[in-house]
C-alpha atoms as a PDB file:
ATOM      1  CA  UNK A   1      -4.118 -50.248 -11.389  1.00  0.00           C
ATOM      2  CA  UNK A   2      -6.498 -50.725 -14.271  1.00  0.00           C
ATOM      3  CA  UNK A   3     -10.409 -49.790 -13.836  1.00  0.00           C
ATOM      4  CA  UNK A   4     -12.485 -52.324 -13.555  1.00  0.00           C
ATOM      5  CA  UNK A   5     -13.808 -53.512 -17.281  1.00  0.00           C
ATOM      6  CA  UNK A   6     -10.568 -52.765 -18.918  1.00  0.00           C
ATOM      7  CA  UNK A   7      -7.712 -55.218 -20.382  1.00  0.00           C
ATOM      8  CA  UNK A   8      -3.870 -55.457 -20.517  1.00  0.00           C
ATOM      9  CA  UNK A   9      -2.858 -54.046 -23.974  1.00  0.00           C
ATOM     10  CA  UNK A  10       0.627 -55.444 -25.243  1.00  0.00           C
ATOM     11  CA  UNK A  11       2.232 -53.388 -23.020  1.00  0.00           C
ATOM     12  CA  UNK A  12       0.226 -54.014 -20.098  1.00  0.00           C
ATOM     13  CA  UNK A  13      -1.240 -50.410 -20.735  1.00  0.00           C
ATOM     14  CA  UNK A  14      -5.449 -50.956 -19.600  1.00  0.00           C
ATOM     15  CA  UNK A  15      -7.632 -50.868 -22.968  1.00  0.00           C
ATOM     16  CA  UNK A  16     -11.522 -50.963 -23.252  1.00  0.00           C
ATOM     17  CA  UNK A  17     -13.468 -53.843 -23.910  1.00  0.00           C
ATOM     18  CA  UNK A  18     -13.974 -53.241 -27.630  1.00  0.00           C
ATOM     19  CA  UNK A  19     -10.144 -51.868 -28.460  1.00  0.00           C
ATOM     20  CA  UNK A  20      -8.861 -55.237 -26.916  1.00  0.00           C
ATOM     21  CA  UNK A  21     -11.107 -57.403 -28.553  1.00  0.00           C
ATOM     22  CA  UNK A  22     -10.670 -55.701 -31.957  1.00  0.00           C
ATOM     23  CA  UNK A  23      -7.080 -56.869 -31.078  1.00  0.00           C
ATOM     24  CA  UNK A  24      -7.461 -60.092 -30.257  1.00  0.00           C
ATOM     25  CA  UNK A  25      -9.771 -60.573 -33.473  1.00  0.00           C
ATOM     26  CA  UNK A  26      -7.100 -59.485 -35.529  1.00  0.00           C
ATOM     27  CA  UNK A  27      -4.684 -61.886 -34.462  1.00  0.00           C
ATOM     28  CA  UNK A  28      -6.933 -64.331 -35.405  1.00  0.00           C
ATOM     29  CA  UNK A  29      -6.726 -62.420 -38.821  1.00  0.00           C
ATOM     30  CA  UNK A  30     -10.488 -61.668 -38.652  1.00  0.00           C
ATOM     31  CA  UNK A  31     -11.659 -57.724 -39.103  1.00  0.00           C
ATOM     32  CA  UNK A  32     -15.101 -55.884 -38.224  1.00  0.00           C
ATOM     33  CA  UNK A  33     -17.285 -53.786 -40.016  1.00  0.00           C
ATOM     34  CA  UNK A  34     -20.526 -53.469 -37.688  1.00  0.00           C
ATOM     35  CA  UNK A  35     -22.464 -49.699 -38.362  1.00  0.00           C
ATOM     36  CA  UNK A  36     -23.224 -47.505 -41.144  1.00  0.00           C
ATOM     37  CA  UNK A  37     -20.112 -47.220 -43.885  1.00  0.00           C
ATOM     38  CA  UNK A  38     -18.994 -43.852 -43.988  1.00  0.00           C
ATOM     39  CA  UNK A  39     -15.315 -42.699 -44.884  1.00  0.00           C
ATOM     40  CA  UNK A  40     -14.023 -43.189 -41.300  1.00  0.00           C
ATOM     41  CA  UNK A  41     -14.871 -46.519 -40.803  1.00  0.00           C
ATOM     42  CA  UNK A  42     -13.950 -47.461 -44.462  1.00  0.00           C
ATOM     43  CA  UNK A  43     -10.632 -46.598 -44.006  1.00  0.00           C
ATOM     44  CA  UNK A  44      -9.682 -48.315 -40.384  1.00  0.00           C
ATOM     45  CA  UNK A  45     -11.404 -51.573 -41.775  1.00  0.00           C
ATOM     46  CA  UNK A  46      -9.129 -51.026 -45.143  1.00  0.00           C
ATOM     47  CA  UNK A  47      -6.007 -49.840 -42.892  1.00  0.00           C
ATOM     48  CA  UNK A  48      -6.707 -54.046 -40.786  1.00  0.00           C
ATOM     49  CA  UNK A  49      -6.746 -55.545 -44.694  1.00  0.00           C
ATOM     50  CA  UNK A  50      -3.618 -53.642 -45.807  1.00  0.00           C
ATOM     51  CA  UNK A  51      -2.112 -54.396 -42.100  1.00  0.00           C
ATOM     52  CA  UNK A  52      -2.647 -58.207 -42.244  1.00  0.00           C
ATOM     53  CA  UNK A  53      -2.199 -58.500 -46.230  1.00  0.00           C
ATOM     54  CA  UNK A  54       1.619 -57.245 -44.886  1.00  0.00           C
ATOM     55  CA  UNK A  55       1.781 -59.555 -42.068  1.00  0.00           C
ATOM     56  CA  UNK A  56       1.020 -62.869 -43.575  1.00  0.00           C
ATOM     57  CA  UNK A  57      -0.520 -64.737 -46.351  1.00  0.00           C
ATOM     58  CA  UNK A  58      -3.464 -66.738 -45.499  1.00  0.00           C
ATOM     59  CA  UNK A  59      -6.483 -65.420 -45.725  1.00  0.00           C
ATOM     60  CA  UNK A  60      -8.863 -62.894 -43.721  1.00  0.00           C
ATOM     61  CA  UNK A  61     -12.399 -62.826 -42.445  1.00  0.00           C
ATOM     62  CA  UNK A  62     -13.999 -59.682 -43.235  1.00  0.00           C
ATOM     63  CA  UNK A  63     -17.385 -59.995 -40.406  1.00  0.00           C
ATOM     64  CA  UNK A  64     -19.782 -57.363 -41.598  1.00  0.00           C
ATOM     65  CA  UNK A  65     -23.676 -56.383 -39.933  1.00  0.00           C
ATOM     66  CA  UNK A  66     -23.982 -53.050 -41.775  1.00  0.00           C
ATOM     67  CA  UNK A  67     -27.309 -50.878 -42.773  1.00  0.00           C
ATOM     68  CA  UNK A  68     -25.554 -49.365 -45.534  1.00  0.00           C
ATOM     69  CA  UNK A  69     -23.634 -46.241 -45.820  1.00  0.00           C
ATOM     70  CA  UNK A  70     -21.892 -44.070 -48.417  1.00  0.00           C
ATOM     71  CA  UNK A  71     -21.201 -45.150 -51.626  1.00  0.00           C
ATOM     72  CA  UNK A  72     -17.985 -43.301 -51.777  1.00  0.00           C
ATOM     73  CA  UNK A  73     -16.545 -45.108 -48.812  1.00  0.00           C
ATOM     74  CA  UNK A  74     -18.001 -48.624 -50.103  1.00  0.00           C
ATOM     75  CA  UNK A  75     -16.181 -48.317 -53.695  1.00  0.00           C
ATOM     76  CA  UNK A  76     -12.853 -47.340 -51.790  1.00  0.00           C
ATOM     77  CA  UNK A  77     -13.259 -50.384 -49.602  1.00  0.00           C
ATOM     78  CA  UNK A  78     -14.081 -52.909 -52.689  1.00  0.00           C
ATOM     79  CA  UNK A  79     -11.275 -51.433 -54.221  1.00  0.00           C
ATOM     80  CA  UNK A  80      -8.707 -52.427 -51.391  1.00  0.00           C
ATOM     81  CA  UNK A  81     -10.126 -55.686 -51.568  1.00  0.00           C
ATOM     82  CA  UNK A  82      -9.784 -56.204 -55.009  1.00  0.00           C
ATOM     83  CA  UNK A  83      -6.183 -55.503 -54.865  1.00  0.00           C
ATOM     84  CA  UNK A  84      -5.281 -57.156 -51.811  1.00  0.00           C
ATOM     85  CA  UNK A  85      -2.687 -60.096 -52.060  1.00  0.00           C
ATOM     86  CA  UNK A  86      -4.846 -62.201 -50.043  1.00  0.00           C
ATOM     87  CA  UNK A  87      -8.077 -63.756 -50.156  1.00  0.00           C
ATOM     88  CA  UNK A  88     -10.735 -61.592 -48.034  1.00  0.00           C
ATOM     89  CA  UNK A  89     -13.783 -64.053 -46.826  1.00  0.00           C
ATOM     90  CA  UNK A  90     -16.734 -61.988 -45.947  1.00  0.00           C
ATOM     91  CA  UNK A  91     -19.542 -63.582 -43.585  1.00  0.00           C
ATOM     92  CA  UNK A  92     -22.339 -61.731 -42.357  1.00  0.00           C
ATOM     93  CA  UNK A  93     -24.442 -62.289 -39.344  1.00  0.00           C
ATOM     94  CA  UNK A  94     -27.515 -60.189 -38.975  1.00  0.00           C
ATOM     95  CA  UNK A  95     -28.081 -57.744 -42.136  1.00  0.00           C
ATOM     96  CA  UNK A  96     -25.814 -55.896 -45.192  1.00  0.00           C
ATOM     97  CA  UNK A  97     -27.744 -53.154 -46.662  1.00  0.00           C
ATOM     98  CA  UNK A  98     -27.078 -50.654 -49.457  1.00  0.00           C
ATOM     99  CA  UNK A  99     -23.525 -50.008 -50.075  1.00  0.00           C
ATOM    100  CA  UNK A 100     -22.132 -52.583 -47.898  1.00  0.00           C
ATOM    101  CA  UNK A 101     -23.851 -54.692 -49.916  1.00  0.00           C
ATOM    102  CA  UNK A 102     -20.542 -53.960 -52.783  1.00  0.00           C
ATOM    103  CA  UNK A 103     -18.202 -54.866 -50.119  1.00  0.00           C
ATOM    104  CA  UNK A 104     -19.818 -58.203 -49.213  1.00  0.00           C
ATOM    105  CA  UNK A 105     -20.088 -58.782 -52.981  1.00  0.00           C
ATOM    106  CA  UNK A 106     -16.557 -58.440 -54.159  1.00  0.00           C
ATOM    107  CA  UNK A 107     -14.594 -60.483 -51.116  1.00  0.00           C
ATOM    108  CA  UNK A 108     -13.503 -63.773 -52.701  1.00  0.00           C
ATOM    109  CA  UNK A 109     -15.689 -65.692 -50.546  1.00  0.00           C
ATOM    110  CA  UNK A 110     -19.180 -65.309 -49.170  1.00  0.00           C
ATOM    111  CA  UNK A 111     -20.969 -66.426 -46.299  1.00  0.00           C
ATOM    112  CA  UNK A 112     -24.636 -65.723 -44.618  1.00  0.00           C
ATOM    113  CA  UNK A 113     -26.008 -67.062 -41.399  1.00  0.00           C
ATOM    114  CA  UNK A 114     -28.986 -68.546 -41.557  1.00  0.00           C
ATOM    115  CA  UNK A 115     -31.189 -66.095 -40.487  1.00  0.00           C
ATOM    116  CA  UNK A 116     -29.249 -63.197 -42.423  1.00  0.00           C
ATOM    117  CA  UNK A 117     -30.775 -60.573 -45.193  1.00  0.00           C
ATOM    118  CA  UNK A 118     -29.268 -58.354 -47.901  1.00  0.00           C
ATOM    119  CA  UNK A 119     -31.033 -55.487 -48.413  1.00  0.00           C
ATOM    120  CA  UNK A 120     -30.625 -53.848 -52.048  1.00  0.00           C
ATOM    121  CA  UNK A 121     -31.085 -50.128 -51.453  1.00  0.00           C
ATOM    122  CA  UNK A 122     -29.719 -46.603 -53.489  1.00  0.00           C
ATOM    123  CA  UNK A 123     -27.777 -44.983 -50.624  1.00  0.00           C
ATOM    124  CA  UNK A 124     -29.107 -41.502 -50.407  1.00  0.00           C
ATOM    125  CA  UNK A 125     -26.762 -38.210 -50.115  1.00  0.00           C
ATOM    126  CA  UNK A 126     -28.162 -35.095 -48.982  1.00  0.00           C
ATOM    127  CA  UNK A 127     -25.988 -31.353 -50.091  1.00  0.00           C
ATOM    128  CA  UNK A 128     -25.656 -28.304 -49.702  1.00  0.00           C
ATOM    129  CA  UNK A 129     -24.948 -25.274 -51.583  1.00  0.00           C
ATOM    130  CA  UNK A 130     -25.847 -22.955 -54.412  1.00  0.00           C
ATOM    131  CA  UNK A 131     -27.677 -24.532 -57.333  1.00  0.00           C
ATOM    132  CA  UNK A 132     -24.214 -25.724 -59.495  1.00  0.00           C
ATOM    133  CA  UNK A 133     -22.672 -27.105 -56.549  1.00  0.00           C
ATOM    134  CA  UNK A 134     -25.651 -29.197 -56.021  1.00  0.00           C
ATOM    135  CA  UNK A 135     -26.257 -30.008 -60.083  1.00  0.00           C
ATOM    136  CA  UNK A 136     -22.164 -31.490 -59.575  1.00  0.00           C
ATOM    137  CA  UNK A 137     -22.736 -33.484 -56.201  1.00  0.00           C
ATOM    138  CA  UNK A 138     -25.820 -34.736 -58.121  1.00  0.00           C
ATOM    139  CA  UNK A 139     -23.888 -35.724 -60.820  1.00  0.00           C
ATOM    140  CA  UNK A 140     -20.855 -37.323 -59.325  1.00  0.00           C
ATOM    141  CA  UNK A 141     -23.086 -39.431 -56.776  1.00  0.00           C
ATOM    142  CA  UNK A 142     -24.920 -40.732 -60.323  1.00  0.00           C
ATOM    143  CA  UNK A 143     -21.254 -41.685 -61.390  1.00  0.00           C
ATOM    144  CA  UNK A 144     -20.187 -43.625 -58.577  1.00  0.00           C
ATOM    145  CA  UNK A 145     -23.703 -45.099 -58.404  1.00  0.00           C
ATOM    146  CA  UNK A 146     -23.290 -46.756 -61.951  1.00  0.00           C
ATOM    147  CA  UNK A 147     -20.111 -47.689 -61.145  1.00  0.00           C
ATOM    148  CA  UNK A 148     -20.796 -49.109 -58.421  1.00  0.00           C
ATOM    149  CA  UNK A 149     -23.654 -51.381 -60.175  1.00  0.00           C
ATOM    150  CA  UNK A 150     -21.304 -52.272 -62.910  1.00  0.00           C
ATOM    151  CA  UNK A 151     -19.086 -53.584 -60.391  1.00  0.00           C
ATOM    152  CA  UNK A 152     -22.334 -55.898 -58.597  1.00  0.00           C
ATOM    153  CA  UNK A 153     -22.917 -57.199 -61.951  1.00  0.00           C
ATOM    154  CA  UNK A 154     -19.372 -58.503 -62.797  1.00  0.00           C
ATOM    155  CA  UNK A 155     -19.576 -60.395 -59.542  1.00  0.00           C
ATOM    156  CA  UNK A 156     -23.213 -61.633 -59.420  1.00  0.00           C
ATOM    157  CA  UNK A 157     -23.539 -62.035 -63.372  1.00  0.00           C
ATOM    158  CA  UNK A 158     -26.788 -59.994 -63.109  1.00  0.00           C
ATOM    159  CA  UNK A 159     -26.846 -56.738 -65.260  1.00  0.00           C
ATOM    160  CA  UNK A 160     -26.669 -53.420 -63.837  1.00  0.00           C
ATOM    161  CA  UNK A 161     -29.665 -52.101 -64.966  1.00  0.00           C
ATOM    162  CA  UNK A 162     -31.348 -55.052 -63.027  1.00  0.00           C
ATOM    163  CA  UNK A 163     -29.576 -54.435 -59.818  1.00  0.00           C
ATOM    164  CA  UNK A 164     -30.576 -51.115 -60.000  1.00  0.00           C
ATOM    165  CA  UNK A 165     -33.885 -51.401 -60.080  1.00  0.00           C
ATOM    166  CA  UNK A 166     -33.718 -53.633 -57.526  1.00  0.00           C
ATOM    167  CA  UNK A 167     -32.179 -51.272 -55.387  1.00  0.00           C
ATOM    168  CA  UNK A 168     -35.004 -48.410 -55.937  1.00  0.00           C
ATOM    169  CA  UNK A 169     -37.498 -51.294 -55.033  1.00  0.00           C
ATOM    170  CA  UNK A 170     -35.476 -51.709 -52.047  1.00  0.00           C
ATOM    171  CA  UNK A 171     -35.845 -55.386 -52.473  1.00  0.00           C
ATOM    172  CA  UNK A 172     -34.516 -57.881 -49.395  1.00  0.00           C
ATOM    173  CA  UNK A 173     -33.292 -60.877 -50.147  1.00  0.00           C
ATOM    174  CA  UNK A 174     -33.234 -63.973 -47.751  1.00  0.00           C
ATOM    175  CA  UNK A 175     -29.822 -65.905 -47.458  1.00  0.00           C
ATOM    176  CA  UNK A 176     -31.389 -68.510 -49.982  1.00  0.00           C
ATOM    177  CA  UNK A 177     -32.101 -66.065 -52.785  1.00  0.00           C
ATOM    178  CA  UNK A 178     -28.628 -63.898 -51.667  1.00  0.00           C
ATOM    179  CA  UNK A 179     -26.779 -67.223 -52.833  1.00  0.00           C
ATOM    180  CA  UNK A 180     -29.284 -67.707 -56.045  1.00  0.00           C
ATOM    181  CA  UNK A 181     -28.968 -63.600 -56.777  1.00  0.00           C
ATOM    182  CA  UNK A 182     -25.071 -64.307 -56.626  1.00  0.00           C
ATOM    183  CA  UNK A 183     -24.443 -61.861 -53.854  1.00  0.00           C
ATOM    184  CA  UNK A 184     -23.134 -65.073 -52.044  1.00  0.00           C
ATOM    185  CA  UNK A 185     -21.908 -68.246 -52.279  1.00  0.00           C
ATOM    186  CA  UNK A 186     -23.064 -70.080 -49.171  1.00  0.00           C
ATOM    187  CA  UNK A 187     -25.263 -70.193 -46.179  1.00  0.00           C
ATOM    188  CA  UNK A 188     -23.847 -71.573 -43.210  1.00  0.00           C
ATOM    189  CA  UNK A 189     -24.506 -74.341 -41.024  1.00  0.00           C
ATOM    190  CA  UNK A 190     -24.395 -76.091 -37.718  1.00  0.00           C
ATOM    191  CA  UNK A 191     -21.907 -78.493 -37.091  1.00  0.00           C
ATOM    192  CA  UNK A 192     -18.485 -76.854 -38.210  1.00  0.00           C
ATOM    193  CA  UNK A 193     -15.997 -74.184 -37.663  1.00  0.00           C
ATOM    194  CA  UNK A 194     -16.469 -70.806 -37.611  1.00  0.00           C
ATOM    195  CA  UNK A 195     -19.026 -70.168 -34.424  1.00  0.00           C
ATOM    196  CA  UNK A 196     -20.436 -73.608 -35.016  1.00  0.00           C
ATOM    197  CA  UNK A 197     -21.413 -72.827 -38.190  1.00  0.00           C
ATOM    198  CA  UNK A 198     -20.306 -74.823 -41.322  1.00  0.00           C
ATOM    199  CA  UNK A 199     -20.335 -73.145 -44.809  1.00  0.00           C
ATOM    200  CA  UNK A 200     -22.327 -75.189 -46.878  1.00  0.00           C
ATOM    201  CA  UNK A 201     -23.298 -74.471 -50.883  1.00  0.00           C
ATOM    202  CA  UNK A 202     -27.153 -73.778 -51.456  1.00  0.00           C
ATOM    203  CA  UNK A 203     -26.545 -72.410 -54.974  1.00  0.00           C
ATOM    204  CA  UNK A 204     -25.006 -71.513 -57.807  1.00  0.00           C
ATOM    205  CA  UNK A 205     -23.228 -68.131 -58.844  1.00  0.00           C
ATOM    206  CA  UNK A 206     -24.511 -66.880 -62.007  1.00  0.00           C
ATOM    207  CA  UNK A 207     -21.147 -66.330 -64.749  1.00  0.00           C
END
């Protein structure tokens, strides 16, 4: 007999709450990423894309309410969705920060709530180790840092240099000026699918 709280899995073994409704969301061809981005979660959010890129080809709602994590794990993640043979629609619901920003970014479409920020932050990395270590951690997190602006400003048709300074301001941007930045392409509305909530075009996306 299952405990109480827990679901039938596909074969009828009990699951937790949040294992069987990551399930049942990705039926529905819809995949999480909720919590800081580090490597882990990176790669069982890009293990659902691969997963339902196999299974079918109509697209896939990427939901995302993320503070921000490691850069690494963000640029891994954008690429996935850059080569994926389907179209990835990302919608956020309560805030993307700092490198989950990239992910948002680079999914071929792009939906806020209402009441939903971006926050443009430098993700920090702290090391360890004896002074050349650090001098290369310091170095490569520079690297992936620039590429990882060059890659916001081939899909918001801002420059990198302004997107970075943006970030070191730490700047937040309402869902209006996300979709007038070109971080998105809609806010969403009442009255439609999606949670009630209709994507509806506020702006333009800077070429």
């Amino acid at each position: 007999m299952k405990s109480p709280g827990w679901f039938p899995g596909p074969d009828d073994t009990p699951v937790g709450p949040q294992e069987w409704m990551r399930r049942r969301l990705l039926e529905r061809r819809v995949v999480t990423l909720v919590g800081p981005l580090d490597d882990s979660g990176a790669s069982d959010v890009g293990a659902a894309l691969m997963t339902l890129d196999a299974d079918g080809d109509d697209a896939v709602e990427l939901r995302m309410d993320s503070p921000g994590g490691s850069t690494t794990a963000a640029l891994a993640l954008m690429d996935i969705i850059d080569l994926l043979g389907v179209a990835v629609h990302g919608w956020c619901t309560g805030q993307v920060a700092g490198a989950a920003v990239g992910v948002l970014a680079v999914c071929h479409e792009r939906t806020l709530s209402p009441h939903a920020r971006i926050h443009l932050t430098e993700p920090r990395s702290r090391f360890g180790g004896d002074a050349r270590f650090l001098e290369q951690q310091a170095a490569e997190h520079a690297e992936q840092w620039a590429m990882f602006c060059r890659r916001l400003a081939e899909t918001t048709g801002r420059t990198a240099e302004q997107i970075g300074q943006d970030a070191r301001r730490g700047r937040f941007l309402t869902a209006g000026e996300a979709v007038a930045y070109g971080l998105v392409d809609r806010i969403a509305t009442p009255g439609g699918p999606g949670g009630g909530l209709q994507p509806h075009a506020l702006g333009f996306r800077p070429r």
